[in-house]
Structure formats: structure tokens, C-alpha cells
Protein backbone atom coordinates (compact mmCIF):
# COMPACT_ATOMS: atom_id res chain seq x y z
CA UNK A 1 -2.77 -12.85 -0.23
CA UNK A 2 -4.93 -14.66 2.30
CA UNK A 3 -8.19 -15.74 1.01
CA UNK A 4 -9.97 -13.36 3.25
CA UNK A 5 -8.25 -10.27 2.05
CA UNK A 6 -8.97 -11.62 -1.51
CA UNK A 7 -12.40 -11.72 -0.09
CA UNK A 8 -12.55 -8.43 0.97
CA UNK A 9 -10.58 -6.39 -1.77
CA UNK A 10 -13.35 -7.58 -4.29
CA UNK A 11 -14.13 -4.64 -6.31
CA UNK A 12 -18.10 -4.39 -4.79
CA UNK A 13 -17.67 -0.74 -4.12
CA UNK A 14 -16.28 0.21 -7.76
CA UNK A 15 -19.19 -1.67 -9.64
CA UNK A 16 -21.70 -0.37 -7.46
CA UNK A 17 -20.95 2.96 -7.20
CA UNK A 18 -20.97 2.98 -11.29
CA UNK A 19 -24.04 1.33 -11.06
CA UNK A 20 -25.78 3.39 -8.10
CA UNK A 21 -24.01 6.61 -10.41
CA UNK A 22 -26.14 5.41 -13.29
CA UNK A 23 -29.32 4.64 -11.14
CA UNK A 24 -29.23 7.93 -10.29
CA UNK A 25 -28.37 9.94 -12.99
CA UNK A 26 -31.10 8.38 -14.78
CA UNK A 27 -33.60 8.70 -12.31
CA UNK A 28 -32.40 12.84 -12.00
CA UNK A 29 -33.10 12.77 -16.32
CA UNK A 30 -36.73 11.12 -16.09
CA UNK A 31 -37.41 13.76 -12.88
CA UNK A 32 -35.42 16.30 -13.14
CA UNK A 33 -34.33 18.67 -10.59
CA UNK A 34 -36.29 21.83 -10.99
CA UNK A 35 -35.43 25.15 -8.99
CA UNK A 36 -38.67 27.13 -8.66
CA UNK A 37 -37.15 30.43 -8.89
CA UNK A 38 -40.46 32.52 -8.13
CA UNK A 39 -43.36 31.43 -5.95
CA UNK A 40 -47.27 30.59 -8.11
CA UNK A 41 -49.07 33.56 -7.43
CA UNK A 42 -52.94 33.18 -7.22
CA UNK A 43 -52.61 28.94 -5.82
CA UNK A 44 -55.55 29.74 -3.52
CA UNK A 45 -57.40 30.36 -6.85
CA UNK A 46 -56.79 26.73 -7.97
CA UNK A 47 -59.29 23.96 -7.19
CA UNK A 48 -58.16 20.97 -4.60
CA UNK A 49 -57.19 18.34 -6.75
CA UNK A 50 -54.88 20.99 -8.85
CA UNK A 51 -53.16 22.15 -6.19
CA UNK A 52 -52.52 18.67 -4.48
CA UNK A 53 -50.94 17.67 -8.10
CA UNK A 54 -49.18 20.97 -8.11
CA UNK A 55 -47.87 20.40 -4.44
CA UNK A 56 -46.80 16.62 -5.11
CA UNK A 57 -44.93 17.86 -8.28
CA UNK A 58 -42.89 20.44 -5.93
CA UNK A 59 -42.27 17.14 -3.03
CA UNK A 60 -40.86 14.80 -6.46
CA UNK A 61 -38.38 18.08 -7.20
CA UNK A 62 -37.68 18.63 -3.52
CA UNK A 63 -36.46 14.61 -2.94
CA UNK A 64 -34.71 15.15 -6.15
CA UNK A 65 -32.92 18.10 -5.68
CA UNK A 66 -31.69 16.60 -2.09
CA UNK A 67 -30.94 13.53 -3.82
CA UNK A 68 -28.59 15.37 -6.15
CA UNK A 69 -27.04 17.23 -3.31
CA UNK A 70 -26.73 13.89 -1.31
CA UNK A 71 -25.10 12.27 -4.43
CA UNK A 72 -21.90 15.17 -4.42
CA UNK A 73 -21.61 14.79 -0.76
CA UNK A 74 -20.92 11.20 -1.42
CA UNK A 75 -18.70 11.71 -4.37
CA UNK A 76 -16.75 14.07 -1.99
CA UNK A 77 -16.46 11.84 0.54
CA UNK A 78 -18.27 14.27 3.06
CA UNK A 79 -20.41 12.25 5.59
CA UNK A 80 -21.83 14.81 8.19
CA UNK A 81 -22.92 16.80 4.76
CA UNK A 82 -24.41 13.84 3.54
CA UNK A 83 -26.49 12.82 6.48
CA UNK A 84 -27.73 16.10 6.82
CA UNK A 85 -29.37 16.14 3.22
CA UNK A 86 -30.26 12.01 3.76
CA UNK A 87 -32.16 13.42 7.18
CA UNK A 88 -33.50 16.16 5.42
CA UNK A 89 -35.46 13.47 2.41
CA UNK A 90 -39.11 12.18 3.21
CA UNK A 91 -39.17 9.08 5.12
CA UNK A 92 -41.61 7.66 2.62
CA UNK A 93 -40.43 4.59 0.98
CA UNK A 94 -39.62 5.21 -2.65
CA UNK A 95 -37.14 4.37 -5.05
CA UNK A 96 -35.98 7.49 -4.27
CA UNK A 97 -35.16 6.62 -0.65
CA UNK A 98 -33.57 3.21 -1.92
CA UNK A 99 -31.24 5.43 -4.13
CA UNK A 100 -30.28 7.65 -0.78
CA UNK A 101 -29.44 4.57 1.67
CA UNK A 102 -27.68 3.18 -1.02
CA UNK A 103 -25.34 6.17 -1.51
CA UNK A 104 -25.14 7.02 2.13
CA UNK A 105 -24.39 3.24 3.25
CA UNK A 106 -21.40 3.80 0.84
CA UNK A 107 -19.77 6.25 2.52
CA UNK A 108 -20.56 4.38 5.54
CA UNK A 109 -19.10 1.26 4.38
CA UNK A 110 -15.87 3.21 3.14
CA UNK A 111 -15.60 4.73 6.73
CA UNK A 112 -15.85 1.54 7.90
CA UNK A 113 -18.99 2.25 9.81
CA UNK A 114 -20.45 -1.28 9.03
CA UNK A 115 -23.31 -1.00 11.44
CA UNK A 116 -24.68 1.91 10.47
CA UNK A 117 -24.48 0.88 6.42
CA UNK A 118 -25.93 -2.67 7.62
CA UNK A 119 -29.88 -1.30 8.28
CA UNK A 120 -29.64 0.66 5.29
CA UNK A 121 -28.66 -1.82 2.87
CA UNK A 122 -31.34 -4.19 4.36
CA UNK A 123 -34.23 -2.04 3.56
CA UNK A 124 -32.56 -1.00 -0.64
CA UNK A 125 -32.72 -4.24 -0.71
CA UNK A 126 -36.44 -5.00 -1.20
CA UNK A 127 -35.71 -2.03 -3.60
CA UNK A 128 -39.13 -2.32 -6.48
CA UNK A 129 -35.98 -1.35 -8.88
CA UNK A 130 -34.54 -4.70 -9.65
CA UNK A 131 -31.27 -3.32 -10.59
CA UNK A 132 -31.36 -1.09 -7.09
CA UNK A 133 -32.06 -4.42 -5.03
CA UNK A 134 -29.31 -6.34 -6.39
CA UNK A 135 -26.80 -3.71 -5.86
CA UNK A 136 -28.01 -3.32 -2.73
CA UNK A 137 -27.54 -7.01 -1.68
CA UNK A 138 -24.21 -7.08 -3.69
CA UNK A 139 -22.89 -3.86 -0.82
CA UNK A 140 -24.58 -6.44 1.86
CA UNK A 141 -22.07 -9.18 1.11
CA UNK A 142 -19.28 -6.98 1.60
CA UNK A 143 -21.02 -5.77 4.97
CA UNK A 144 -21.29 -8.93 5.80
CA UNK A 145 -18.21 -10.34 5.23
CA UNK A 146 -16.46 -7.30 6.71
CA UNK A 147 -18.73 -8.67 9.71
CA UNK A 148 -17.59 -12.49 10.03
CA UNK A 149 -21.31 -13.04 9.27
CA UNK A 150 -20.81 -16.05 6.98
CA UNK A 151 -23.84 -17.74 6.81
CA UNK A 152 -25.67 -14.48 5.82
CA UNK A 153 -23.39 -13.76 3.32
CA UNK A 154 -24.05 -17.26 1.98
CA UNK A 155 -27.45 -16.30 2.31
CA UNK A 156 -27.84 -12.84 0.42
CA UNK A 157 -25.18 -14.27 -2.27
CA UNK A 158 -28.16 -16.66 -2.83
CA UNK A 159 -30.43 -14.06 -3.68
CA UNK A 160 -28.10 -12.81 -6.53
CA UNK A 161 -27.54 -15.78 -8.64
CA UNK A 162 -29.86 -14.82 -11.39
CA UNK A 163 -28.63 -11.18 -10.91
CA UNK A 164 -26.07 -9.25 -12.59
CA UNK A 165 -23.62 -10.43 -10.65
CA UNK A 166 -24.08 -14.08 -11.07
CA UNK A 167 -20.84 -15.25 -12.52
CA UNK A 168 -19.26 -13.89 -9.34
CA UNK A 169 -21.59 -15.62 -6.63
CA UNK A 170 -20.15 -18.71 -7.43
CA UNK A 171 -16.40 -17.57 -6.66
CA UNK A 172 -17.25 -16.07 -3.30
CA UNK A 173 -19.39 -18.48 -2.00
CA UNK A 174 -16.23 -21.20 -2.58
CA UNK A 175 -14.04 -18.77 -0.66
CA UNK A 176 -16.49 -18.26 2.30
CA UNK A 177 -16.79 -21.99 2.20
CA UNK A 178 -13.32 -23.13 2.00
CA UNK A 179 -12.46 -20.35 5.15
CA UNK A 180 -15.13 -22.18 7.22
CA UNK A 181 -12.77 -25.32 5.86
CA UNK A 182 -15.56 -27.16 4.33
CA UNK A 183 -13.96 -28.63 1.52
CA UNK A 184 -17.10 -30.67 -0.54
CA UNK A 185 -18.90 -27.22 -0.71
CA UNK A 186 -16.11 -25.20 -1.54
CA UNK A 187 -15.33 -27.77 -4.66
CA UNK A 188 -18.79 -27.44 -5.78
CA UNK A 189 -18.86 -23.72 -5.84
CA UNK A 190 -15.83 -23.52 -7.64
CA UNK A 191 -16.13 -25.43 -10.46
CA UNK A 192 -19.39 -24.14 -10.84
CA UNK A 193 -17.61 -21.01 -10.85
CA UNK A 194 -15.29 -22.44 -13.64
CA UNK A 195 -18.17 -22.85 -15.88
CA UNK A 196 -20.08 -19.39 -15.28
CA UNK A 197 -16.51 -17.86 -15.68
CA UNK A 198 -13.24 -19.57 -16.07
CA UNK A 199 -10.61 -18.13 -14.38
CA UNK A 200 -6.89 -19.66 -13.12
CA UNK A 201 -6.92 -18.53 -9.91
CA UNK A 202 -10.16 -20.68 -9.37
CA UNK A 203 -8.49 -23.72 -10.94
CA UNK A 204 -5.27 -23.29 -8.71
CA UNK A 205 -8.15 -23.55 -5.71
CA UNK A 206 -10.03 -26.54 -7.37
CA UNK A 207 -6.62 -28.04 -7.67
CA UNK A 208 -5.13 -27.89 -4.21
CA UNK A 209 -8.67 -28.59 -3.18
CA UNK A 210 -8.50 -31.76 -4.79
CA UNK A 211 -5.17 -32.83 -3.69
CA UNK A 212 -6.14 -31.65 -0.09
CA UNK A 213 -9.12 -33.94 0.11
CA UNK A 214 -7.44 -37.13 -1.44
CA UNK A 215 -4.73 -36.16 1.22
CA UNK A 216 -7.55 -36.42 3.91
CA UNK A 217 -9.55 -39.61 2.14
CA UNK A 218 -7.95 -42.56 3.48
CA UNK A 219 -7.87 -41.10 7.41
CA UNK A 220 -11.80 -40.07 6.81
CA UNK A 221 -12.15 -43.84 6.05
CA UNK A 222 -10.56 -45.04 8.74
CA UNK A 223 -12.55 -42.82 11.30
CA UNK A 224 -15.84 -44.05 9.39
């Protein structure tokens, strides 16, 4: 297998969509989606401030709700249904609208519609949920690389080295490097990769890497 479809068979979508499943699942159990099933009789009766808190309650359990309906559109792989409840959420920016690009840049990503996922994932990103943001910029990398766009993959993997990903950034960035055939990098990232997580196929790479640039050595010299 060529080392960019190693690249791009890396298993981003499977962690992230268990991840994104449990961002939202627990963000549905500290909301929870509640179906008024009768209307408040007498709200003209109650003062300003008690119906503005009773009318932001019903907005939380309205994004909610779509949210949840969003989420099984995903799940089922059905796009035009799950545009039409991601159109249908407030604009706002919330967690909640993280959660939604998120999902929706999923499907996007799995129909290969790169450009559309790209915009989305850019704004999760700066998600205020820590664990949101990173697997937003984890989705980004594959986005990226699906794109050619090296050096902002390079970039965004930055971002994630303290993240829960970290043993991994090491890894890809040596890949991305040693496709751009820039040996000295690619060396570095991999044994650093070696130490976060020790793996054979990265020692196979640090291996042939090695031979490659003693191989190379003596004409670099010469051209010096």
C-alpha cells in the first residue's frame, strides 16, 4: 500500500464518529429532548422575565430535538434529510451547532463532498468543548489530506499534539513529510512517533529512511 492510501485509510471517521456519538448522546442526557405534547394555557398571564425563561427552555428542546433527528439522518446515511434538519437549527453559535457541522461534515466527507465538509469543520473547530474541537480538527486532517493541502494538514496536526490523539500526530506528520520527500523531517517525526507509540511499521520507515539518506550522504557532500 502506497503511503498515501495508508494516509488516507486512517481510521479518523470510526474514532470520531464514536466520539461525536458520545458528544452527543451526552449532551441529549444533560438536555433532553422534550415533546411538549399540549400548548401552556394562560402564558399571557406570566410576567416578562418568566415567559422569556419559559420560551428559551422551548428554543434548548427545539435545537435538541433537531439535533437528535439530524444525528439518525447521519447514522442512515441520508444527506438531503440531514441538511434539511441542519438548515432548520438556529444559526447561533453553540455547542450545539458545533455538534451539527460536525455530524453533517461527516456525511459530507463520506460522500466525498470535501468542500462542503471543509467550512464546517473550520468553524467546530474553535468548538468551547475541548473534546468537540479536537475531533473537529482530527476530521480536518483527513479533509485536508483528501485535498493535497499538506502544509495545512501539518498545520492543524499541530494543534492536536496535546489532544487525544497525540500518539498519532507524530505518525502522520512523518508520512506527509516523507511524500513531500523531505527525509530529516520525516526521521524526526517518526521516531518521535516510536516513543509516543511503538509500532513496526514505523520502524520499517525509520529504517529505510536511514539507509535512504546514508545512500544520498556522500553525493549531498559533494554538491556542498
Amino acid at each position: 500500500m502506497s503511503i498515501i492510501n495508508h494516509l488516507l485509510n486512517i481510521p479518523i471517521n470510526d474514532r470520531s464518529e464514536e466520539e461525536t456519538g458520545e458528544l452527543v448522546k451526552e449532551w441529549l442526557r444533560r438536555h433532553g429532548v422534550v415533546i411538549v405534547t399540549g400548548i401552556v394555557i394562560g402564558l399571557a398571564m406570566v410576567g416578562g422575565m418568566d415567559w422569556w425563561k419559559v420560551h428559551q427552555r422551548s428554543q434548548r428542546q427545539e435545537q435538541s430535538f433537531l439535533l437528535s433527528q439530524l444525528t439518525e439522518a447521519v447514522d442512515k446515511k441520508q444527506l438531503t434529510v440531514a441538511e434539511k434538519h441542519y438548515a432548520a437549527m438556529s444559526q447561533n453559535r453553540s455547542v450545539q451547532r458545533d455538534l451539527a457541522n460536525v455530524l453533517l461534515a461527516r456525511l459530507y466527507v463520506e460522500n466525498k463532498q470535501f468542500d462542503k465538509a471543509y467550512p464546517l469543520l473550520q468553524q467546530a473547530q474553535s468548538s468551547s468543548d475541548d473534546l468537540l474541537a479536537q475531533n473537529a480538527q482530527w476530521a480536518l486532517v483527513q479533509v485536508q489530506l483528501q485535498q493535497k493541502d499538506y502544509d495545512a494538514a501539518l498545520s492543524t496536526l499541530d494543534l492536536l499534539k496535546n489532544s487525544a490523539y497525540a500518539k498519532i500526530v507524530p505518525q502522520i506528520q512523518g508520512d506527509i513529510y516523507l511524500l513531500r520527500d523531505q527525509l530529516e523531517p520525516a526521521l524526526k517525526a517518526y521516531e518521535e512517533s516510536m516513543k509516543l507509540q511503538p509500532l513496526p511499521l514505523t520502524q520499517r520507515r525509520i529504517n529505510a529512511l536511514k539507509a535512504k539518506m546514508a545512500l544520498t550522504a556522500p553525493t549531498t557532500e559533494k554538491n556542498s
